[in-house]
Protein backbone atom coordinates (compact mmCIF):
# COMPACT_ATOMS: atom_id res chain seq x y z
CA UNK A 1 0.00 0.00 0.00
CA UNK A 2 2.70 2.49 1.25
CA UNK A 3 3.74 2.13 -2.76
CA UNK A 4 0.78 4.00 -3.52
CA UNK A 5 1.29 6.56 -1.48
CA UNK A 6 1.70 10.25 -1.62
CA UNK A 7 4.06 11.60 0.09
CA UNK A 8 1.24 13.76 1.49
CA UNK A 9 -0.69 10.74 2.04
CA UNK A 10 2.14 9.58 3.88
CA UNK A 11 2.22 12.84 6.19
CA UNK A 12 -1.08 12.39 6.78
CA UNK A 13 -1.49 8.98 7.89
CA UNK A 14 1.82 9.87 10.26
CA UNK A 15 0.15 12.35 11.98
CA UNK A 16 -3.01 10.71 12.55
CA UNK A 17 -0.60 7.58 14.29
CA UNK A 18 0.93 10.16 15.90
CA UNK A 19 -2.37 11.58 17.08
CA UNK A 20 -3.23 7.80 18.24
CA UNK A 21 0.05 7.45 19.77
CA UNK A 22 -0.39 10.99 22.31
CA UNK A 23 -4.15 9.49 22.99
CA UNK A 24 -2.51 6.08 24.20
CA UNK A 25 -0.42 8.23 26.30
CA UNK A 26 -3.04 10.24 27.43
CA UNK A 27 -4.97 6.82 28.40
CA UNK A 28 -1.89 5.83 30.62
CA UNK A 29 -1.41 8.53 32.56
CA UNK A 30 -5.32 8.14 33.66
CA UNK A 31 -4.90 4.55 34.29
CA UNK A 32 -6.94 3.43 31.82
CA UNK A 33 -4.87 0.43 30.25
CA UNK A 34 -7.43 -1.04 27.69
CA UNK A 35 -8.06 2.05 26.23
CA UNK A 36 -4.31 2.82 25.30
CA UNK A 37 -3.95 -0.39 24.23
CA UNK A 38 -6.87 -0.04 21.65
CA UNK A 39 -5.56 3.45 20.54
CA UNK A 40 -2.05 2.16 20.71
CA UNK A 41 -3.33 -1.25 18.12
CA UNK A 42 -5.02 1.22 15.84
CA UNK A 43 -1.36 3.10 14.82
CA UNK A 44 0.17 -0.35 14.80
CA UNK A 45 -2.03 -0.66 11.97
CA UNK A 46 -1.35 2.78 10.48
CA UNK A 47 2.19 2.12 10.42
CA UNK A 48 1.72 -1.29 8.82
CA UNK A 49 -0.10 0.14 5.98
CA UNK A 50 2.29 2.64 5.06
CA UNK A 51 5.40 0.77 5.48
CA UNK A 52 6.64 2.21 8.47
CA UNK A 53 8.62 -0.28 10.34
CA UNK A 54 9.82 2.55 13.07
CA UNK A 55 6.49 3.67 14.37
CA UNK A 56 5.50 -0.41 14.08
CA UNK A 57 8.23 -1.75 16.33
CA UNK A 58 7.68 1.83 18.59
CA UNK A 59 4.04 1.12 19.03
CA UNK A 60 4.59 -2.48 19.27
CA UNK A 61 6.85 -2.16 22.33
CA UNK A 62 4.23 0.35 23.67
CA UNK A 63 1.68 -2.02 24.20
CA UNK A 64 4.15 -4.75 25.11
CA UNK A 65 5.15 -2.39 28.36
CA UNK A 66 1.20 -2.49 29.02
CA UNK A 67 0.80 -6.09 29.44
CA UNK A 68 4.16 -6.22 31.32
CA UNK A 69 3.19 -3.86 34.24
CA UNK A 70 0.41 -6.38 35.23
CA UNK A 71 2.71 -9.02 34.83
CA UNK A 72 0.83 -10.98 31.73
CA UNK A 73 4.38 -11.78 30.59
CA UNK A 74 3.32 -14.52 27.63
CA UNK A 75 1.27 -11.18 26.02
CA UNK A 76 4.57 -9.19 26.37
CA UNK A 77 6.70 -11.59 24.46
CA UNK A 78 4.58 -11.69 21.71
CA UNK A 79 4.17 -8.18 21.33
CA UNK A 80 7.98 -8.08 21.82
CA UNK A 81 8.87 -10.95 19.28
CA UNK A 82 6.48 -9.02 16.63
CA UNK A 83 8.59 -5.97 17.03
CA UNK A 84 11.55 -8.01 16.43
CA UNK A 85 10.06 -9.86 13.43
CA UNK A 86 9.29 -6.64 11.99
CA UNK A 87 13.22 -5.96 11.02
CA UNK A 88 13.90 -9.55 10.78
CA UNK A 89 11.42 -10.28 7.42
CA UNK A 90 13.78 -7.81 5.62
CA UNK A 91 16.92 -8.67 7.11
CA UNK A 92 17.30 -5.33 8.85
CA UNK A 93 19.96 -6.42 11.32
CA UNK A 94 20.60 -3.02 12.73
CA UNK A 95 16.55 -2.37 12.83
CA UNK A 96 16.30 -5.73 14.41
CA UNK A 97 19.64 -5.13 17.06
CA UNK A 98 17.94 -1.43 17.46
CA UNK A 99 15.04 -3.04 18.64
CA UNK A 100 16.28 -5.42 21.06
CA UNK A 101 18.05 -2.19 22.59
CA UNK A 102 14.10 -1.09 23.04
CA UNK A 103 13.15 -4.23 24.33
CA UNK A 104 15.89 -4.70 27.16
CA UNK A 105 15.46 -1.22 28.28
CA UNK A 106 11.64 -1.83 28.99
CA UNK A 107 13.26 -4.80 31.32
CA UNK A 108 15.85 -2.89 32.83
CA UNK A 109 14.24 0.71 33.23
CA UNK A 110 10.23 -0.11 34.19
CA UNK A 111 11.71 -2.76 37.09
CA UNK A 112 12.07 0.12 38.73
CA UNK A 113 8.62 1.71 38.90
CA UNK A 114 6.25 -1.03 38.28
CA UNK A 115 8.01 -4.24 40.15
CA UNK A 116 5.80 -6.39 37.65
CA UNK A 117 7.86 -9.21 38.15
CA UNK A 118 11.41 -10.51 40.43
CA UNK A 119 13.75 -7.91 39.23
CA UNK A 120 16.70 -9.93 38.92
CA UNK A 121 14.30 -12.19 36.30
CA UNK A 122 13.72 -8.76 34.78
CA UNK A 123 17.85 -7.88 34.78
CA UNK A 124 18.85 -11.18 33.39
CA UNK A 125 16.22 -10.50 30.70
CA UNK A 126 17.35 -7.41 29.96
CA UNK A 127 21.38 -8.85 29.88
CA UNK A 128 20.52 -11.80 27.45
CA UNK A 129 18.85 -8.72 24.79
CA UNK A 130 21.41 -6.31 25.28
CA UNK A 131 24.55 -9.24 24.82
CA UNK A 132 22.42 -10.42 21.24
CA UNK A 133 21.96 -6.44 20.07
CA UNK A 134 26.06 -6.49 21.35
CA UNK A 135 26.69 -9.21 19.06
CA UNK A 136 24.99 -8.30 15.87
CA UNK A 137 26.46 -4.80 16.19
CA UNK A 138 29.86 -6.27 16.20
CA UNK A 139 29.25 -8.48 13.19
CA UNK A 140 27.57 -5.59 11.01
CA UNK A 141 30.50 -2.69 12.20
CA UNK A 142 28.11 -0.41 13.76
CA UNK A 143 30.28 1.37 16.29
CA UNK A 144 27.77 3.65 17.73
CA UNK A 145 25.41 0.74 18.19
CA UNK A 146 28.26 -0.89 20.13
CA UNK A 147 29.19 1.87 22.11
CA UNK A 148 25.33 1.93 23.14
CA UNK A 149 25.17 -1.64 23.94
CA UNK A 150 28.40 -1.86 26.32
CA UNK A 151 27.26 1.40 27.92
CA UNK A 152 24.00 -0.86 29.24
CA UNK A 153 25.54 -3.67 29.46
CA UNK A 154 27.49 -2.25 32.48
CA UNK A 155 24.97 -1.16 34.21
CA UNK A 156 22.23 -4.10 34.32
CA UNK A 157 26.23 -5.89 35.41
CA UNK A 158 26.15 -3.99 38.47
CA UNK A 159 22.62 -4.19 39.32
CA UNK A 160 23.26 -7.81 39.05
CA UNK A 161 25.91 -7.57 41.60
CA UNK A 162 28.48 -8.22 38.93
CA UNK A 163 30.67 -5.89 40.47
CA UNK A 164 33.53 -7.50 38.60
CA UNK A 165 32.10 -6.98 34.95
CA UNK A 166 30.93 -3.90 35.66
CA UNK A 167 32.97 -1.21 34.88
CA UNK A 168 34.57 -2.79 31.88
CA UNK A 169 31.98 -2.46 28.86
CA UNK A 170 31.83 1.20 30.07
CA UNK A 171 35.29 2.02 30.14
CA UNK A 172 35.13 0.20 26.98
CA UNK A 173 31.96 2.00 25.59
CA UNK A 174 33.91 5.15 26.95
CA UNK A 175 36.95 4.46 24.56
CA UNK A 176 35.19 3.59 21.65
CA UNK A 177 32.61 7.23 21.80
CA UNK A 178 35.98 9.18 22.43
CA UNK A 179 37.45 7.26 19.17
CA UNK A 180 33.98 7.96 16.69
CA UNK A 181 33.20 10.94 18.56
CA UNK A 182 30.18 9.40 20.34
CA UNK A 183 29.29 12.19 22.54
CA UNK A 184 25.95 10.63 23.70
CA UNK A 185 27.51 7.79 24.68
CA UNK A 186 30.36 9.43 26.43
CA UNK A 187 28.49 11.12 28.65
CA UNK A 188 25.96 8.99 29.51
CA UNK A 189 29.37 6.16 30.27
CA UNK A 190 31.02 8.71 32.01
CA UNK A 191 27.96 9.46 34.25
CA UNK A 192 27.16 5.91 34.61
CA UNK A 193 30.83 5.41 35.56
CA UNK A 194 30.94 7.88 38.38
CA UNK A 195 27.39 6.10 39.52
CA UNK A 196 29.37 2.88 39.93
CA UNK A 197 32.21 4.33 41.71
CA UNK A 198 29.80 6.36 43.71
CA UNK A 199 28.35 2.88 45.01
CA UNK A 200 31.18 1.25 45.31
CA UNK A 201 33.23 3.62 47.64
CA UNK A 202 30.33 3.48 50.24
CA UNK A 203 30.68 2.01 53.64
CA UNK A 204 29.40 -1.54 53.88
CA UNK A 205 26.91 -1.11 57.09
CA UNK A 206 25.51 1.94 57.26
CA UNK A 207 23.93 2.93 60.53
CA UNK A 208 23.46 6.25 62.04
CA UNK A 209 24.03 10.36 60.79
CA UNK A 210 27.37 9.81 62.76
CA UNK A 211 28.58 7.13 60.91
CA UNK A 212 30.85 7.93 57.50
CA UNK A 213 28.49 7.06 54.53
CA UNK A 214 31.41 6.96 52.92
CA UNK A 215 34.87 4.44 53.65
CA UNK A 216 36.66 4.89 50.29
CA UNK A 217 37.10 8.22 49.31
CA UNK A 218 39.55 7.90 46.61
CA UNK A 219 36.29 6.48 44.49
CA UNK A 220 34.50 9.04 45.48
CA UNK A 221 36.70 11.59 44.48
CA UNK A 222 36.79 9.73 40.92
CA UNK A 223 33.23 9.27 40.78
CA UNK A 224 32.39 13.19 41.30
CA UNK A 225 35.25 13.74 38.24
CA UNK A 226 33.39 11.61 36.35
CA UNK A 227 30.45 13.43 36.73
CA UNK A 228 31.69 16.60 36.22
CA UNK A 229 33.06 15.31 32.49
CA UNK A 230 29.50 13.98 31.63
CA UNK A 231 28.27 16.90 32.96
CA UNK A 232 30.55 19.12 30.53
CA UNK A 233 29.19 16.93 27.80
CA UNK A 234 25.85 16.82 28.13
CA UNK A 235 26.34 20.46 28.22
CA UNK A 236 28.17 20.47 25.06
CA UNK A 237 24.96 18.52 23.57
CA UNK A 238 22.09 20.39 25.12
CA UNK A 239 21.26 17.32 26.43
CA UNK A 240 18.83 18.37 29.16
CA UNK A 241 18.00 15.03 30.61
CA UNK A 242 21.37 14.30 30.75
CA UNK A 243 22.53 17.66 32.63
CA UNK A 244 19.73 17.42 35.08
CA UNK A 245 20.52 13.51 35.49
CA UNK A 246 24.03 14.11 36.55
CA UNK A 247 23.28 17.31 39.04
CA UNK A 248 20.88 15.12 40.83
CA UNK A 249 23.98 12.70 41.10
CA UNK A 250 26.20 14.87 42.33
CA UNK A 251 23.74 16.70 44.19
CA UNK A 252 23.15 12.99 46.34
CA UNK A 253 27.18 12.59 46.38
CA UNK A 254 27.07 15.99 48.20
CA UNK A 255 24.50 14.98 50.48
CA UNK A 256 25.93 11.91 50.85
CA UNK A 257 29.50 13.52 52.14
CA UNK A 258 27.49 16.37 54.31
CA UNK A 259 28.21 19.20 52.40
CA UNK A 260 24.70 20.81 52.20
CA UNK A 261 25.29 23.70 50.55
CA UNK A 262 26.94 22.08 47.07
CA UNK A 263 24.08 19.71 47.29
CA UNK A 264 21.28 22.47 47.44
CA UNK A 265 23.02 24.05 44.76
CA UNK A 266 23.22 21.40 42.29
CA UNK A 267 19.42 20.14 42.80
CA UNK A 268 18.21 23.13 42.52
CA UNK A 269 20.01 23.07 38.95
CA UNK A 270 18.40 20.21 38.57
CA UNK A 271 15.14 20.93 39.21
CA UNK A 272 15.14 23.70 37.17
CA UNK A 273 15.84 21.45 34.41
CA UNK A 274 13.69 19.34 35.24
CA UNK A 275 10.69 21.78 35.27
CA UNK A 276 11.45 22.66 31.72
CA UNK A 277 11.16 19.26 30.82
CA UNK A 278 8.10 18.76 32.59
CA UNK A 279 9.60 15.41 34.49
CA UNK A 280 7.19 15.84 37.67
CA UNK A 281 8.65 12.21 38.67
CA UNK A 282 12.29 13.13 38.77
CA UNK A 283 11.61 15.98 41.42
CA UNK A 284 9.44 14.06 43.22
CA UNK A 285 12.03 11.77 43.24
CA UNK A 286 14.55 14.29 44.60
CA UNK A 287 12.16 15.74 47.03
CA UNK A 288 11.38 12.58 48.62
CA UNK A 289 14.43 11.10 49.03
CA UNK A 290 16.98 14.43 50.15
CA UNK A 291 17.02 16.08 54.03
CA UNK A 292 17.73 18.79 52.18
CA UNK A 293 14.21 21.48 53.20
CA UNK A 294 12.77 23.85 51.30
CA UNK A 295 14.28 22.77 47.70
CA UNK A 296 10.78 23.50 46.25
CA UNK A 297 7.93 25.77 47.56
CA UNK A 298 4.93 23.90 48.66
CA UNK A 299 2.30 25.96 46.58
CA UNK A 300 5.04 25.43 43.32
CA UNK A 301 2.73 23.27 40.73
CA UNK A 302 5.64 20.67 40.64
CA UNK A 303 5.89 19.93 44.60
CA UNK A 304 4.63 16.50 44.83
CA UNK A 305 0.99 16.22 45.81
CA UNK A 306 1.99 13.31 48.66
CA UNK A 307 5.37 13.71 50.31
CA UNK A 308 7.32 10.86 51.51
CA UNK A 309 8.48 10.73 54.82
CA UNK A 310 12.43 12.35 54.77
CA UNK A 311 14.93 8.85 55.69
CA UNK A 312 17.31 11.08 57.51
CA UNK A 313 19.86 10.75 54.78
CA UNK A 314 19.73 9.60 51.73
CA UNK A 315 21.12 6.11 50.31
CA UNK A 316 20.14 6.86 46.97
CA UNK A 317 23.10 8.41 45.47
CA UNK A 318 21.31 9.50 42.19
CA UNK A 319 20.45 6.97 39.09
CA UNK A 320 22.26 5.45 36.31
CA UNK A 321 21.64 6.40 32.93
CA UNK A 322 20.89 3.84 30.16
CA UNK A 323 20.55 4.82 25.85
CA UNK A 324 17.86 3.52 23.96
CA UNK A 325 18.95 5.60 20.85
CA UNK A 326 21.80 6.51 18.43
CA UNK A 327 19.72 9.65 18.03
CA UNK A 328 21.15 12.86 19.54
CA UNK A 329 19.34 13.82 22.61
């Protein structure tokens, strides 16, 4: 059919998907699962009659998260395996190693919030897709796709407790951007790298305010360097995710060490970012998890409806950073 087409036709048809695509959206953020999912089928559709195998394996993936937040995991894998059959049928090995990128990150990122299923099932899951996208970017010489794979690699490592892998694929990843001139990839393995090192200097038992959160400081000291290099990057990029991502990092290392008044400072920059994003989660994220008073006014339209209850200090020490795209940010 998409033969046929216009390239008007073609426009329009787009922007109706799209149109379908912000009304599934719309559906999720009201709860209202079924109703996504219908608007969500109806693009599919769309984007099968006019050839477009992004916006199919996009939407596909879509309605595969849907099914995996209420844990109906045999729906999930075939929504998965269609968006991976998509590329396949045309021997689209980048398309099809793009797609398990998509696929792991749904595994690896939405463990997180939803807890659909046991999360190290979730992380192995995640491992096994982003090793095969690994491999077929090897054997078809895409660097950047590479580069992208090690960089998550790493970090579903750590989260596995694979301490000993961990850091590898990203000093790896981190070597290979610097070589092809990567820069999404090496800030985001840069900031993932201080995250690790971040972790890793902490005490093993931590108890009271009184008691060092911190035992190796060396790592510490190489983890906030880290940041500051992704930080310069992201910069660099305008990548506004990124910058916010890695001031809420820092920010937590601050907070972390007792030095209050860096760590106000660099959430606030965060925050800021955040607003013009419109990422309500990531400051209520911040909010709920810092000592740190009065980073937001309570009548600002972004202070979290529900507050949580303030830990004392936090253990959080910011969030990794994972790329589901060779796109710039």
């Amino acid at each position: 059919m998409s033969s046929h087409l216009s390239s008007q036709n073609q426009s329009a048809y787009k922007a109706e998907a799209a149109h379908l695509i912000e009304e599934g959206n719309e559906q999720l953020l009201k709860n209202c699962n079924t109703e996504a999912r219908q608007a969500f089928e109806k693009a599919v559709t769309i984007y099968q009659n006019i050839d477009d195998k992004e916006g199919i394996v996009d939407t596909l993936i879509q309605i595969g998260k849907i099914y995996y937040r209420h844990t109906k995991l045999s729906e999930v894998q075939e929504f998965f395996n269609r968006a991976i059959a998509t590329y396949q049928a045309v021997a689209d090995k980048i398309g099809e190693a793009d797609t398990l990128i998509k696929i792991a990150g749904v595994y690896f990122r939405d463990v997180r919030y939803y807890r659909s299923i046991d999360a190290g099932d979730s992380l192995q899951i995640a491992l096994d897709y982003y090793q095969k996208a690994l491999a077929i970017y090897r054997d078809v010489e895409d660097k950047h796709g590479v580069g992208l794979a090690l960089n998550n690699l790493g970090l579903v490592y750590f989260c596995l407790e694979k301490n000993d892998k961990a850091l590898h694929p990203l000093q790896e990843a981190l070597s290979l951007s610097r070589e092809i001139k990567f820069l999404t990839v090496e800030g985001s393995s840069l900031h993932n790298i201080g995250w690790i090192k971040e972790n890793l200097g902490r005490a093993k038992d931590i108890g009271s305010d009184e008691q060092p959160f911190y035992e190796n400081l060396d790592l510490v000291e190489q983890a906030l360097a880290s940041y500051q290099q992704a930080l310069d990057i992201h910069r660099q990029i305008n990548d506004k995710a990124g910058i916010s991502d890695t001031l809420r990092n820092i920010g937590a290392t601050y907070e972390n060490r007792q030095q209050f008044n860096e760590a106000r400072t660099c959430y606030q920059q965060a925050i800021t970012g955040y607003k013009e994003l419109g990422d309500r989660t990531s400051i209520s994220d911040i909010i709920s998890k810092t000592k740190i008073p009065n980073l937001l006014n309570r009548d600002d339209p972004f202070f979290p409806p529900l507050q949580a209850s303030m830990s004392g200090r936090t253990d959080d020490g910011g969030s990794p950073k994972i790329i589901e795209s060779k796109k710039k940010p």
